[in-house]
Structures are given as C-alpha cells and as structure tokens.
Protein backbone atom coordinates (compact mmCIF):
# COMPACT_ATOMS: atom_id res chain seq x y z
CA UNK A 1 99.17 125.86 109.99
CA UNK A 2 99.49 123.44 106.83
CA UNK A 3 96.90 125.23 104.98
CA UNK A 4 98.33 128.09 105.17
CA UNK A 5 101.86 126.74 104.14
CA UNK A 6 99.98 125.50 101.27
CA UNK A 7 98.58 128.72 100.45
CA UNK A 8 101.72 130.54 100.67
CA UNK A 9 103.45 127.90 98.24
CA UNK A 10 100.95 128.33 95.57
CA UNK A 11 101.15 132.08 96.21
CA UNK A 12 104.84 131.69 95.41
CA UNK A 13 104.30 129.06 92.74
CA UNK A 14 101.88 132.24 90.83
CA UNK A 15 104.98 134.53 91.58
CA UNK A 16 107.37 132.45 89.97
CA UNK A 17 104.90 131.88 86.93
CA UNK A 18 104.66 135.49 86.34
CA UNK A 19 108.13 136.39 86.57
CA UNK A 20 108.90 133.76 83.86
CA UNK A 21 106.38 135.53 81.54
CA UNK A 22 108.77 138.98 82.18
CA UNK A 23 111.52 137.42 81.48
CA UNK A 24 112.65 138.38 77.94
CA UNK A 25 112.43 142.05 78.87
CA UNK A 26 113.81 142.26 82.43
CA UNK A 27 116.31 139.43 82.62
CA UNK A 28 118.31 140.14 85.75
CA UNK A 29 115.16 141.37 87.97
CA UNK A 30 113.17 138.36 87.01
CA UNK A 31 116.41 136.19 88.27
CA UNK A 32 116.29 137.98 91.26
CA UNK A 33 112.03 137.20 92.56
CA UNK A 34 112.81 133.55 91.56
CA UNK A 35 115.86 133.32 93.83
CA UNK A 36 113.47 135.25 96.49
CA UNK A 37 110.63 132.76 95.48
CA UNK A 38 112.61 129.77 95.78
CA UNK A 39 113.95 131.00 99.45
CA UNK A 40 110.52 131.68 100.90
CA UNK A 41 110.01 128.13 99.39
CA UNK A 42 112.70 126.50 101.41
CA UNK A 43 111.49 128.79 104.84
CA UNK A 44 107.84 127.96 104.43
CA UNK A 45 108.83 123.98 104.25
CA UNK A 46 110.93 124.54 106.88
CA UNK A 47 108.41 125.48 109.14
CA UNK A 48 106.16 122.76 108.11
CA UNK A 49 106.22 120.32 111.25
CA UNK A 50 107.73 116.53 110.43
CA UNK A 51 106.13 113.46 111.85
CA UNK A 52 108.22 110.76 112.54
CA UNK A 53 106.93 107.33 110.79
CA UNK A 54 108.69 105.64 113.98
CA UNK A 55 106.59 107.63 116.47
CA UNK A 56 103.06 105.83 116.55
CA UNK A 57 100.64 107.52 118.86
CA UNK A 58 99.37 105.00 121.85
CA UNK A 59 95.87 103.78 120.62
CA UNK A 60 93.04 104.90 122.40
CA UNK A 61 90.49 102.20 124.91
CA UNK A 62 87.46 103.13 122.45
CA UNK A 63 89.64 101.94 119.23
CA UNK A 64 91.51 99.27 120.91
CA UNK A 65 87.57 97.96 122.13
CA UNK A 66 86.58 98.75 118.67
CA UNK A 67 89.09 96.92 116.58
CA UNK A 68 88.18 93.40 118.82
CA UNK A 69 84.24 94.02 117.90
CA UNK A 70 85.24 93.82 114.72
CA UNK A 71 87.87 91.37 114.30
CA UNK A 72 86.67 87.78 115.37
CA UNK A 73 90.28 86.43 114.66
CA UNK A 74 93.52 87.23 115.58
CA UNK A 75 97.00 86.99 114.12
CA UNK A 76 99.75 85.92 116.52
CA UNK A 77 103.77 86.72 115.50
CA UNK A 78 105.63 84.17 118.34
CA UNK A 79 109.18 84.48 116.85
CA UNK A 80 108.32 85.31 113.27
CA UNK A 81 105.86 82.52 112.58
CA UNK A 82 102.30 83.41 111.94
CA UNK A 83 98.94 81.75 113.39
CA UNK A 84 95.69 82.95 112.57
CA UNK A 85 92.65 81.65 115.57
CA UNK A 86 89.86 83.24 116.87
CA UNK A 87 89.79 85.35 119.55
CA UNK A 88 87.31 83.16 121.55
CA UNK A 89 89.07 80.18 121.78
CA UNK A 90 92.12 82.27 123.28
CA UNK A 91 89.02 82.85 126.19
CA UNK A 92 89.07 79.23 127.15
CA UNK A 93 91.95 79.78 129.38
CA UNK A 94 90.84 83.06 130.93
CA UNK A 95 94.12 83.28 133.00
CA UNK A 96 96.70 82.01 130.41
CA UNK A 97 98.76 84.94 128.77
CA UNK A 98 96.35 84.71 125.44
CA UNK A 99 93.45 84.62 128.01
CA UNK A 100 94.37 87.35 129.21
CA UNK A 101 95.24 89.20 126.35
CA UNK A 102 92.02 88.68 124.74
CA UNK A 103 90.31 90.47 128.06
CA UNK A 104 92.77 93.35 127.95
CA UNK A 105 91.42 96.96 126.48
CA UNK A 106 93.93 99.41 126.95
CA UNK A 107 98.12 99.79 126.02
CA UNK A 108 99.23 99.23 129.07
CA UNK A 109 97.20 96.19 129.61
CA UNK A 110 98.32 94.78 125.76
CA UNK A 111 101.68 95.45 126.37
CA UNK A 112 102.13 93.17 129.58
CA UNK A 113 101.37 90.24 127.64
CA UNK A 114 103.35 90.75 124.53
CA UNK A 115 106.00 92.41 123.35
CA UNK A 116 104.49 94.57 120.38
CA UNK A 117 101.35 94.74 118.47
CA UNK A 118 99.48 96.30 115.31
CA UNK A 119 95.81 97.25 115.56
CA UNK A 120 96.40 98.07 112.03
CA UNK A 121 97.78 94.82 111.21
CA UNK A 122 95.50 93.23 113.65
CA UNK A 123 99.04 91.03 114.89
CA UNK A 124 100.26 90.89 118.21
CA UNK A 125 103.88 90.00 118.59
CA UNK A 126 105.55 87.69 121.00
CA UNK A 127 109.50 87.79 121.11
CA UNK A 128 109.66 84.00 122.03
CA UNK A 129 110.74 81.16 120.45
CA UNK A 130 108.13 79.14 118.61
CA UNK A 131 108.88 75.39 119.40
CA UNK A 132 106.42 74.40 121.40
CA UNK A 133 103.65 76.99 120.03
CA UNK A 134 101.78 74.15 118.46
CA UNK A 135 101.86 71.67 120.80
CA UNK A 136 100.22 75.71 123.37
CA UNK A 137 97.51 76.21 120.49
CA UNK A 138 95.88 72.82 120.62
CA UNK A 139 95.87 72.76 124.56
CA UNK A 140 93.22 75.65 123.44
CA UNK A 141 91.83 74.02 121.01
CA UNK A 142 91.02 70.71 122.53
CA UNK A 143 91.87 71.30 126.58
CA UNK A 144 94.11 68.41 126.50
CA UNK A 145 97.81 69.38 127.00
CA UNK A 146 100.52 66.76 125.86
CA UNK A 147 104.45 67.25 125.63
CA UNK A 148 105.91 66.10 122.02
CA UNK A 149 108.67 62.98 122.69
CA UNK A 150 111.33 65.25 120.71
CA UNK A 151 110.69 67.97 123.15
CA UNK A 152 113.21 69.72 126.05
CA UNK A 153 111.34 69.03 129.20
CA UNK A 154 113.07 71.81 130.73
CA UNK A 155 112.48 74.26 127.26
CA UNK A 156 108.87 73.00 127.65
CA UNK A 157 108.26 74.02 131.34
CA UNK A 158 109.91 76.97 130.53
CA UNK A 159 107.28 77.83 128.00
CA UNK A 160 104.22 76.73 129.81
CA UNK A 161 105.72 79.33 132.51
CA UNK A 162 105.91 81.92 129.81
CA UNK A 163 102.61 81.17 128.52
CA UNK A 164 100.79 81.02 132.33
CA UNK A 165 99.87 77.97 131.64
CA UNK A 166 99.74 75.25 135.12
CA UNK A 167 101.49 71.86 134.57
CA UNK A 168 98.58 70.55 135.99
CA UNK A 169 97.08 70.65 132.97
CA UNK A 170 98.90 67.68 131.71
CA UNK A 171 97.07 65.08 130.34
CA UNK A 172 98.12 61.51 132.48
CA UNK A 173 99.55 59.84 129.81
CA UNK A 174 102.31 62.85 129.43
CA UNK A 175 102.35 64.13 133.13
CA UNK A 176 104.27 60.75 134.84
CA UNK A 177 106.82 61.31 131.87
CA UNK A 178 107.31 65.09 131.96
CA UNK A 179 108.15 65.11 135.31
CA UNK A 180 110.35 61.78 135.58
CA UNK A 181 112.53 63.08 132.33
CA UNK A 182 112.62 66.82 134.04
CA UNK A 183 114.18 65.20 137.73
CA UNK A 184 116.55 63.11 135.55
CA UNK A 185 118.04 66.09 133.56
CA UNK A 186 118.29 68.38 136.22
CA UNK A 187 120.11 65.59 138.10
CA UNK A 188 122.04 65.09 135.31
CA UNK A 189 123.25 68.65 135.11
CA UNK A 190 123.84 68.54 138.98
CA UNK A 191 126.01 65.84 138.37
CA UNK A 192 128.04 67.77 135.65
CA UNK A 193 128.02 70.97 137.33
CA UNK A 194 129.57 69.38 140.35
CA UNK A 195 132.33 67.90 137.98
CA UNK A 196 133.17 70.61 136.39
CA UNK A 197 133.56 72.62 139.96
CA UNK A 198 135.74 69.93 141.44
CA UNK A 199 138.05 69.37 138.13
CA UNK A 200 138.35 73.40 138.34
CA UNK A 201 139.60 73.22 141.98
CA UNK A 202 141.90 70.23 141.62
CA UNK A 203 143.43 72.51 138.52
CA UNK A 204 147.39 73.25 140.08
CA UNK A 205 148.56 73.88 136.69
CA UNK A 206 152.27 72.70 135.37
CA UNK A 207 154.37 74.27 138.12
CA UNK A 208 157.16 72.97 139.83
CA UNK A 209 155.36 71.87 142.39
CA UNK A 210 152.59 71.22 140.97
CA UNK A 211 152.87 67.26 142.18
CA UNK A 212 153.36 68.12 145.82
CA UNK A 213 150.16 70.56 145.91
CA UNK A 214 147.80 67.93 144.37
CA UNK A 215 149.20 65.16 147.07
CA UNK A 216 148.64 67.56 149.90
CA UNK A 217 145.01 68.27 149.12
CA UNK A 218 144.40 64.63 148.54
C-alpha cells in the first residue's frame, strides 16, 4: 500500500533525524542506524509498484461518451498535419470513415477507423498521407466532391477507398475526367509492364551463343 510506504519513509526519515542529534557522543553506532535507515529506504521503494507512462489503460464507453458531450470539435492528425472541424459535420457522411468515427463509443470501435487517438488530447490519428485531405474535408463541408488537376488519379481513388468514400460522389464536371485519366494510366502502366516482361525474357546475356539463342526464339 503507498500510504503505508509513505509512512514507513517518514518513520525512517524521524530515525535518521534522531540519530544525527547522537552523533557527537556515539559516532560509530549512529553510522550504523543510518546505513540500516538508508537500506529499509531502498527496500520500501523497492516494493513500491512502477507504472509504466507507455501503458495507458483502454478508456472506458461512459468517458469515451462523455468526452464527445463535451467536445463539439475535433482535432484530426492525418500524417502529422492538424485540422480542427466539428464533430457534426463529420455526421454528414454517416458511412464515410469520419462518419463513422463520430458514431463510434467504445476502443474497439475507435480503433477500426484510425490508427491512434487521445481523449486527453481530444486528437485522433490517421497514419495516412495527407494530400488529398483537403480536397476529403470540403466534400464534408459542402457535399460536392472534386479531384484537384495536380492530383494522382490513382493516389486519389486510393484515398477515397481509404476514406469510404463512393466515387459516385463526384461532382460531373470532375467524374468524366477522373475516370478517363484513371483508364489511361493504368493502360499506360499495362503497356510498360508488358515491356519490361518481354525485354526481361529476350535478355540471353553476352555468351557465346548468345546470337544463335535470340535468332531461334525469333
């Protein structure tokens, strides 16, 4: 029990005090109760029990419930850069990943749709990269979904898959273009990836015959 480790040190702490007011007249005795003082110290700390800071105890449903009564807005980490909104607006796409975060009331729940979080802090963290995290937050903000011109169609379906969000959701002026740019890259990469396999097979080296093998498989 910590109190009574407490009690015991200042016990000792009284000990030690005393034996320093004997100590003109019995020198080598009052050297000895310090040195036993000093190891019932070290046994009674021992015994103390030590926390780890890195072990955090799972928050409970009531505080997890608690903490979003009480915090209208939310901070979200998504690869080290920081946006503050409000809870609420995250609701406007119940079954996006932020949708659904903003429903969930328990660990378990939290934790499938980000990667760590702070009740303290009130942050949730998402190991992802943040380049198209703008372009996510004002689909929320205004229900219109566009894809930025300097924007990876394939990073940028990649994302909306992360963040549950349906292509579909594509405004008209942006969904003709994401789609024809996406069929042209991936055709594109076809192409090389084909190359690539064909220039690796036709590969006979510098041998001797080296010449003949390449005119036999042509």
């Amino acid at each position: 029990d910590i109190d009574v480790a407490c009690n015991k040190l200042d016990e000792i702490e009284n000990n030690k005090k005393n034996a320093n007011n004997n100590n003109n007249n019995h020198n080598h005795n009052n050297n000895t109760v310090f040195s036993n003082a000093t190891d019932d110290a070290s046994s009674i700390a021992c015994s103390i029990p030590v926390i780890s800071t890195n072990e955090q105890p799972i928050p409970d449903p009531f505080i997890i419930s608690k903490s979003r009564t009480l915090n209208k807005r939310v901070m979200l980490n998504v690869g080290g850069v920081r946006h503050e909104v409000m809870w609420k607006m995250l609701e406007q796409v119940p079954q996006s990943r932020l949708g659904l975060l903003s429903k969930a009331r328990n660990h378990e729940d939290i934790m499938r749709y980000c990667s760590d979080y702070s009740l303290v802090d009130n942050e949730f963290y998402f190991d992802r990269h943040p380049r198209s995290f703008n372009t996510i937050l004002n689909f929320y903000r205004t229900g219109k979904l566009h894809v930025a011109d300097e924007m990876c169609v394939l990073a940028f379906g990649n994302d909306l898959e992360y963040w549950m969000i349906n292509e579909c959701y594509m405004e008209s002026c942006c969904i003709e273009k994401f789609y024809t740019k996406r069929d042209l890259v991936k055709e594109e990469m076809e192409i090389t990836t084909a190359k690539l396999e064909q220039d690796d097979e036709e590969d006979f080296g510098t041998g001797k015959f080296a010449k003949y093998q390449k005119i036999m498989w042509d």
